[in-house]
Protein backbone atom coordinates (compact mmCIF):
# COMPACT_ATOMS: atom_id res chain seq x y z
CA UNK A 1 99.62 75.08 79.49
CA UNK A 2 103.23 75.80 80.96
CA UNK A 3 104.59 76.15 77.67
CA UNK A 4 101.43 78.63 76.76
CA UNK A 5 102.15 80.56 79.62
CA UNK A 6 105.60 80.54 79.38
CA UNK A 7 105.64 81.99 75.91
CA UNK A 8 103.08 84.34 77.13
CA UNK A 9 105.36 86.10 80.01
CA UNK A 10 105.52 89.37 79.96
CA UNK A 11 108.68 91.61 78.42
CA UNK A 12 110.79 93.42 80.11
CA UNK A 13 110.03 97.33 80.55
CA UNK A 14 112.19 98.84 78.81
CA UNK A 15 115.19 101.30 79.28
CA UNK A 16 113.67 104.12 78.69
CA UNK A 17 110.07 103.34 80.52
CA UNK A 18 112.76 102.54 83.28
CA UNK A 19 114.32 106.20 83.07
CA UNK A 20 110.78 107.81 83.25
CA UNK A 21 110.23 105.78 86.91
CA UNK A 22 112.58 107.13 88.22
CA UNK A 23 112.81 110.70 86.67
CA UNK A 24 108.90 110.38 88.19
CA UNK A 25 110.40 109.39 91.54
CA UNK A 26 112.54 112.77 91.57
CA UNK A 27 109.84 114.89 90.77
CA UNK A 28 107.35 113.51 93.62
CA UNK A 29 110.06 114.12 95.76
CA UNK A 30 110.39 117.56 94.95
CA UNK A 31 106.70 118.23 94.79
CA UNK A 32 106.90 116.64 98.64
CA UNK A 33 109.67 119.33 99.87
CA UNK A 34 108.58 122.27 98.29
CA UNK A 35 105.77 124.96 98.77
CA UNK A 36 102.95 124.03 98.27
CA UNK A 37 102.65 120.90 99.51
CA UNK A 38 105.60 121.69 102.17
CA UNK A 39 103.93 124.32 103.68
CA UNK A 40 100.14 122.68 103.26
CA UNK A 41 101.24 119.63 105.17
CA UNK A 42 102.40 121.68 108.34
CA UNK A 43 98.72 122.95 108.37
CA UNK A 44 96.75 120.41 107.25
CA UNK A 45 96.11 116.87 107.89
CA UNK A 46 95.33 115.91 104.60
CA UNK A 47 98.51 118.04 103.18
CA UNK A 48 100.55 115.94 105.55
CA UNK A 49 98.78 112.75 104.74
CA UNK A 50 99.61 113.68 100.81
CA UNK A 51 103.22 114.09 101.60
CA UNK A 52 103.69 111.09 103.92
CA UNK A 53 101.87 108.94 101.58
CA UNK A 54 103.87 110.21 98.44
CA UNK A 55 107.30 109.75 100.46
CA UNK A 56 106.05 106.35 101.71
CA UNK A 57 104.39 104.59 98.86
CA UNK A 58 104.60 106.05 95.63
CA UNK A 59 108.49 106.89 95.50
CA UNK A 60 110.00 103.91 97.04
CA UNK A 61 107.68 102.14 94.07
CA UNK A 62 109.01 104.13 91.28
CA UNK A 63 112.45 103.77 92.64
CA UNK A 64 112.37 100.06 92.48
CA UNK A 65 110.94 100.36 89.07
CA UNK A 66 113.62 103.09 87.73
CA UNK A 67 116.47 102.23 89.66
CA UNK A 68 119.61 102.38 87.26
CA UNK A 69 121.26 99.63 88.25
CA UNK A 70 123.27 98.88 84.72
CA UNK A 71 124.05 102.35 84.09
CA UNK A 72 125.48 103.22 87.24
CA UNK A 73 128.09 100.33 86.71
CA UNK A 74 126.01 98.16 89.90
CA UNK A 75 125.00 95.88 87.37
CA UNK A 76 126.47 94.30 84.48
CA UNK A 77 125.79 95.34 81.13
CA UNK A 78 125.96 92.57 79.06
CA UNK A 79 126.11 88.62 79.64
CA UNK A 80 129.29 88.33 78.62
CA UNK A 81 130.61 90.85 81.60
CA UNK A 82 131.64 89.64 84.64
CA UNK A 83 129.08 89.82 88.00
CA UNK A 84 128.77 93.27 89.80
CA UNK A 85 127.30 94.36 93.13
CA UNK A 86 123.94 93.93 91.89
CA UNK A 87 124.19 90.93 89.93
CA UNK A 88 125.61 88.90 93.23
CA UNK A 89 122.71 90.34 95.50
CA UNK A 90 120.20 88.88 92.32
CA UNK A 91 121.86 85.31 92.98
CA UNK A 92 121.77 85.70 96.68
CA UNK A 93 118.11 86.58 96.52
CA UNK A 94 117.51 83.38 94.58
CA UNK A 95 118.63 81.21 96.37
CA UNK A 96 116.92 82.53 99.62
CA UNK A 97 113.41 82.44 98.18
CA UNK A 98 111.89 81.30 101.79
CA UNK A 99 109.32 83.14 102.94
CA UNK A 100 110.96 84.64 106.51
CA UNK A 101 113.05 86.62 104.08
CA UNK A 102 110.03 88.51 102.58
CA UNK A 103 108.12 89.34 105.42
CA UNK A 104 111.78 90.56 107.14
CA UNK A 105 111.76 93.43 104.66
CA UNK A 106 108.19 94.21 104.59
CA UNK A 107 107.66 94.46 108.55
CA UNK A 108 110.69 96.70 108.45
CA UNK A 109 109.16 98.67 106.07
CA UNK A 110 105.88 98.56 108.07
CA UNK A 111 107.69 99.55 110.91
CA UNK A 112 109.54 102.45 110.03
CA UNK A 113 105.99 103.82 108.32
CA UNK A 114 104.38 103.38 111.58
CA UNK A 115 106.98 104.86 113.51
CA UNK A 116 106.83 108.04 111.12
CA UNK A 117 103.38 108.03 111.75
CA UNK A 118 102.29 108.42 115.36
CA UNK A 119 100.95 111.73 116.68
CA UNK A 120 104.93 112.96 118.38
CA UNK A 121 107.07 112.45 115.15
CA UNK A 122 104.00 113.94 113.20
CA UNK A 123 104.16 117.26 115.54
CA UNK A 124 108.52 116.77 115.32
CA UNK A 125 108.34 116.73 111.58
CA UNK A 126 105.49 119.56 111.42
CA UNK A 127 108.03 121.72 113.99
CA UNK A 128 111.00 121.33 112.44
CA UNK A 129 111.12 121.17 108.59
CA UNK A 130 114.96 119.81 108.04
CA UNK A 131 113.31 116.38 109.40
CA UNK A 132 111.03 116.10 106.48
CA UNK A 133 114.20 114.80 104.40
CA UNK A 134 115.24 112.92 107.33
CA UNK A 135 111.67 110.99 107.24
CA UNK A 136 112.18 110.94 103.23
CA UNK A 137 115.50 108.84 103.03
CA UNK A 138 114.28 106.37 105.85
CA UNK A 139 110.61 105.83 104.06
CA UNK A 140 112.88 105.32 100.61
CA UNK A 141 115.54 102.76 101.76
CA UNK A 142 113.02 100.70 103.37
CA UNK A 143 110.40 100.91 101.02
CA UNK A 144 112.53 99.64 98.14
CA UNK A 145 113.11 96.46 100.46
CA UNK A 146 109.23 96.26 100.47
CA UNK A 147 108.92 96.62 96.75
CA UNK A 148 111.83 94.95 95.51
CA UNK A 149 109.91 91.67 97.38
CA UNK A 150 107.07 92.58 94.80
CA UNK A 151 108.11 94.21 91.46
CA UNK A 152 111.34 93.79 89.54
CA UNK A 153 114.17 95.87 89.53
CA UNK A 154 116.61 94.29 87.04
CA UNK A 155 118.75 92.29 87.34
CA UNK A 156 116.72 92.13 90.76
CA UNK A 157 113.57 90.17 90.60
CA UNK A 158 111.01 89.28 93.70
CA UNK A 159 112.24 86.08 95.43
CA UNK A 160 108.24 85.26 95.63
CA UNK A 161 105.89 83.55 93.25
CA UNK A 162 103.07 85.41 91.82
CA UNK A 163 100.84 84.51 94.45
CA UNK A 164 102.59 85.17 97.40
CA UNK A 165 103.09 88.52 96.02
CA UNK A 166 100.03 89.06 95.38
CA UNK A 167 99.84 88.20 99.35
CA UNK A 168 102.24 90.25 100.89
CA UNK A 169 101.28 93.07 98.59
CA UNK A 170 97.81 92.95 100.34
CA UNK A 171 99.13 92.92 103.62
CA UNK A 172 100.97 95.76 103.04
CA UNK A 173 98.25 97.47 101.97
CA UNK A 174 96.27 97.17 104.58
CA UNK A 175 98.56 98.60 107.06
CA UNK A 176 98.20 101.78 105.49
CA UNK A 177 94.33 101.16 105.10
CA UNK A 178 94.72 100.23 108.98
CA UNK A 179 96.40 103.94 109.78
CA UNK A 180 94.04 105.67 107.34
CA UNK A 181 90.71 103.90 109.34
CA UNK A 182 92.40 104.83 112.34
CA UNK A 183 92.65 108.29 111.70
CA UNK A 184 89.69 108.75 109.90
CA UNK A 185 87.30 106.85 112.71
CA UNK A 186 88.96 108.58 115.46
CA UNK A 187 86.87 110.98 117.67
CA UNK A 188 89.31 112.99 119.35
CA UNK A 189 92.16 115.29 117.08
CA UNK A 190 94.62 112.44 116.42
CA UNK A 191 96.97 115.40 115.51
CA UNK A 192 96.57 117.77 118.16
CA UNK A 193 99.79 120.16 116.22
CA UNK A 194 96.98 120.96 113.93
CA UNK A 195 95.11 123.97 114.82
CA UNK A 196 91.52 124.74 112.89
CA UNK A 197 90.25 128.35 112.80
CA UNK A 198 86.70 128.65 112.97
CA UNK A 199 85.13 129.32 109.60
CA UNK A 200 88.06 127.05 107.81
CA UNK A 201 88.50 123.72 107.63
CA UNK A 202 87.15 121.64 110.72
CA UNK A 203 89.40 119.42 112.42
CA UNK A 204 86.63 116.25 111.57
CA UNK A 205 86.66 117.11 108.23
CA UNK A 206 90.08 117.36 107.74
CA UNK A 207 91.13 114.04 109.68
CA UNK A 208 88.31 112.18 107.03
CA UNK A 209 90.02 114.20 103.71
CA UNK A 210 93.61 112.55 104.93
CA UNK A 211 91.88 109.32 105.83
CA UNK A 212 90.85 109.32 102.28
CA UNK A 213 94.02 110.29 100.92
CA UNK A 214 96.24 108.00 102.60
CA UNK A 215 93.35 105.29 101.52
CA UNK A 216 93.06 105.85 98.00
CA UNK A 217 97.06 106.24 97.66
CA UNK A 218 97.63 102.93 99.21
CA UNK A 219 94.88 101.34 97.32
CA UNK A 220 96.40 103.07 94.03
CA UNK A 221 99.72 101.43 94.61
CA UNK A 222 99.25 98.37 95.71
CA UNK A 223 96.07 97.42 94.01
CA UNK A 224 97.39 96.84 90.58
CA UNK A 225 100.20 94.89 91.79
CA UNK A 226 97.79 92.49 93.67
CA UNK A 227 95.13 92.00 90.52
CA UNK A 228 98.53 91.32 88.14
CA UNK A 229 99.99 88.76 90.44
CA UNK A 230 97.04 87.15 90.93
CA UNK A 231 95.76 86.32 87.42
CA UNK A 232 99.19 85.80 86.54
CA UNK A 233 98.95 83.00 89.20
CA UNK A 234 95.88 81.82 87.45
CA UNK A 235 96.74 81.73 84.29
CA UNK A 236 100.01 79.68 85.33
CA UNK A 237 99.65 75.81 86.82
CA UNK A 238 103.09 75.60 88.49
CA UNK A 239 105.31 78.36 89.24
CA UNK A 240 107.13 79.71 86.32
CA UNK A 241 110.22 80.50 88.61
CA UNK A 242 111.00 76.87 88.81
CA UNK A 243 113.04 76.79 85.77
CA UNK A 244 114.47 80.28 87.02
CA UNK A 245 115.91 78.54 90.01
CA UNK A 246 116.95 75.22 88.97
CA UNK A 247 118.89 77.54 86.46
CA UNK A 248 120.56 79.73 89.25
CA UNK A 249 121.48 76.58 90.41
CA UNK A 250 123.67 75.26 87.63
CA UNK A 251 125.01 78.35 87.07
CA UNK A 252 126.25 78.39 90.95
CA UNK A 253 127.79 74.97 90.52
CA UNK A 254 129.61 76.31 87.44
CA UNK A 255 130.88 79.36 89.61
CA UNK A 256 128.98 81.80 87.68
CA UNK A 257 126.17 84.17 88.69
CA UNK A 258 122.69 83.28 87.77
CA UNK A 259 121.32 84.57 84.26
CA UNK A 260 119.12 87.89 85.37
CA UNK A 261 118.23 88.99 81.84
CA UNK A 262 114.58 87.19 81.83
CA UNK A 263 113.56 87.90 84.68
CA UNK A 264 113.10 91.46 84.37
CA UNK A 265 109.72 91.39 84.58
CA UNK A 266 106.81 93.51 82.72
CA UNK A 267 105.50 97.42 83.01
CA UNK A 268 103.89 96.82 86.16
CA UNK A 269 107.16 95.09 87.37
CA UNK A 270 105.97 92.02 88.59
């Protein structure tokens, strides 16, 4: 069954698929700091709750997934050149598989999404619009620790097996489930920078919209990665990154960095 499922593993995404990530990536990120959206998130809760979860979840994702780490020299090109920046963090990162190292970079993610979160930086960011790329680069350089512990990024691959992935990717998840039941089940205006005219858009109505927004955003991201993970775990009875491993191994005793060319994972990354 090893052998099965070994032959079975999925390709890696290609170049190009690569290069439309992360051309995708650039155009959420306009789409976040420009009018519309821009101006509907300093009115709205559910305009803000589009923006923070675009500049939270979905970029930092197809970041990961795009990032050009061969053509931008990071990486090496071929097997026969020697080790760059991003090939030596790819040989660090297997060798410190242990779990402490995963949740390290997800509860910093976490963290800095809660923190960009709460009610005051809400109001800050809503007040003064030359923090919104301010609250941009911090979401994206500590998402991509979050999602490089869960999708590939050749020559970076998650230190994880498939089903502690599949794991962490749920707990992830439900922090931003957590913030979106929090604001939708409030009773009070969890925003109080929002103001609601009368005849528009009530304040309970527009607390459940970005609720359901941040929800279904979170759920859209992270959902896929947890179903793949998990019947990739199923289909697999021992954990396919054994060989990986032992194999970053020998190539460490030799004084050479770890092959990275397999494990560059499939469309969904993981």
């Amino acid at each position: 069954m090893t052998d099965g499922a070994a032959g079975e593993r999925p390709r890696e995404l290609t170049a190009p698929w690569r290069g439309w990530c992360l051309l995708g990536a650039a155009i959420v990120v306009v789409v976040c700091l420009a009018p519309p959206l821009s101006d509907t998130a300093r009115r709205f809760e559910y305009g803000e709750a589009l923006q923070f979860s675009l500049l939270a979840i979905v970029v930092p994702v197809l970041a990961a997934l795009g990032a050009p780490w061969r053509r931008s020299g990071l990486a090496r090109a071929g097997e026969s050149d020697p080790p760059r920046f991003a090939d030596r963090v790819a040989g660090r990162r297997l060798r410190h598989r242990e779990l402490p190292w995963s949740l390290a970079f997800i509860a910093a993610d976490l963290g800095a999404v809660v923190a960009w979160h709460v009610p005051r930086v809400v109001a800050a960011v809503a007040a003064h619009g030359w923090l919104i790329p301010l609250e941009g680069v911090t979401l994206l350089a500590f998402g991509l620790g979050l999602w490089l512990e869960l999708v590939a990024s050749p020559p970076l691959v998650p230190r994880s097996s498939y089903l502690r992935r599949a794991v962490l990717a749920a707990v992830a998840m439900w922090t931003f489930w957590v913030l979106a039941y929090v604001l939708g089940l409030s009773n009070h205006a969890f925003y109080p920078n929002f103001a609601h005219v009368p005849g528009g858009l009530s304040a309970a109505a527009d607390q459940q919209f970005a609720s359901a927004v941040l929800w279904f955003v979170a759920a859209a991201s992270f959902v896929p990665v947890i179903f793949w993970n998990a019947m990739l775990w199923l289909r697999t009875d021992e954990d396919p990154d054994t060989e990986l491993l032992a194999l970053a191994r020998a190539e460490r005793r030799r004084g050479t960095s770890p092959p990275t060319g397999r494990l560059g994972g499939d469309a969904t990354g993981v």
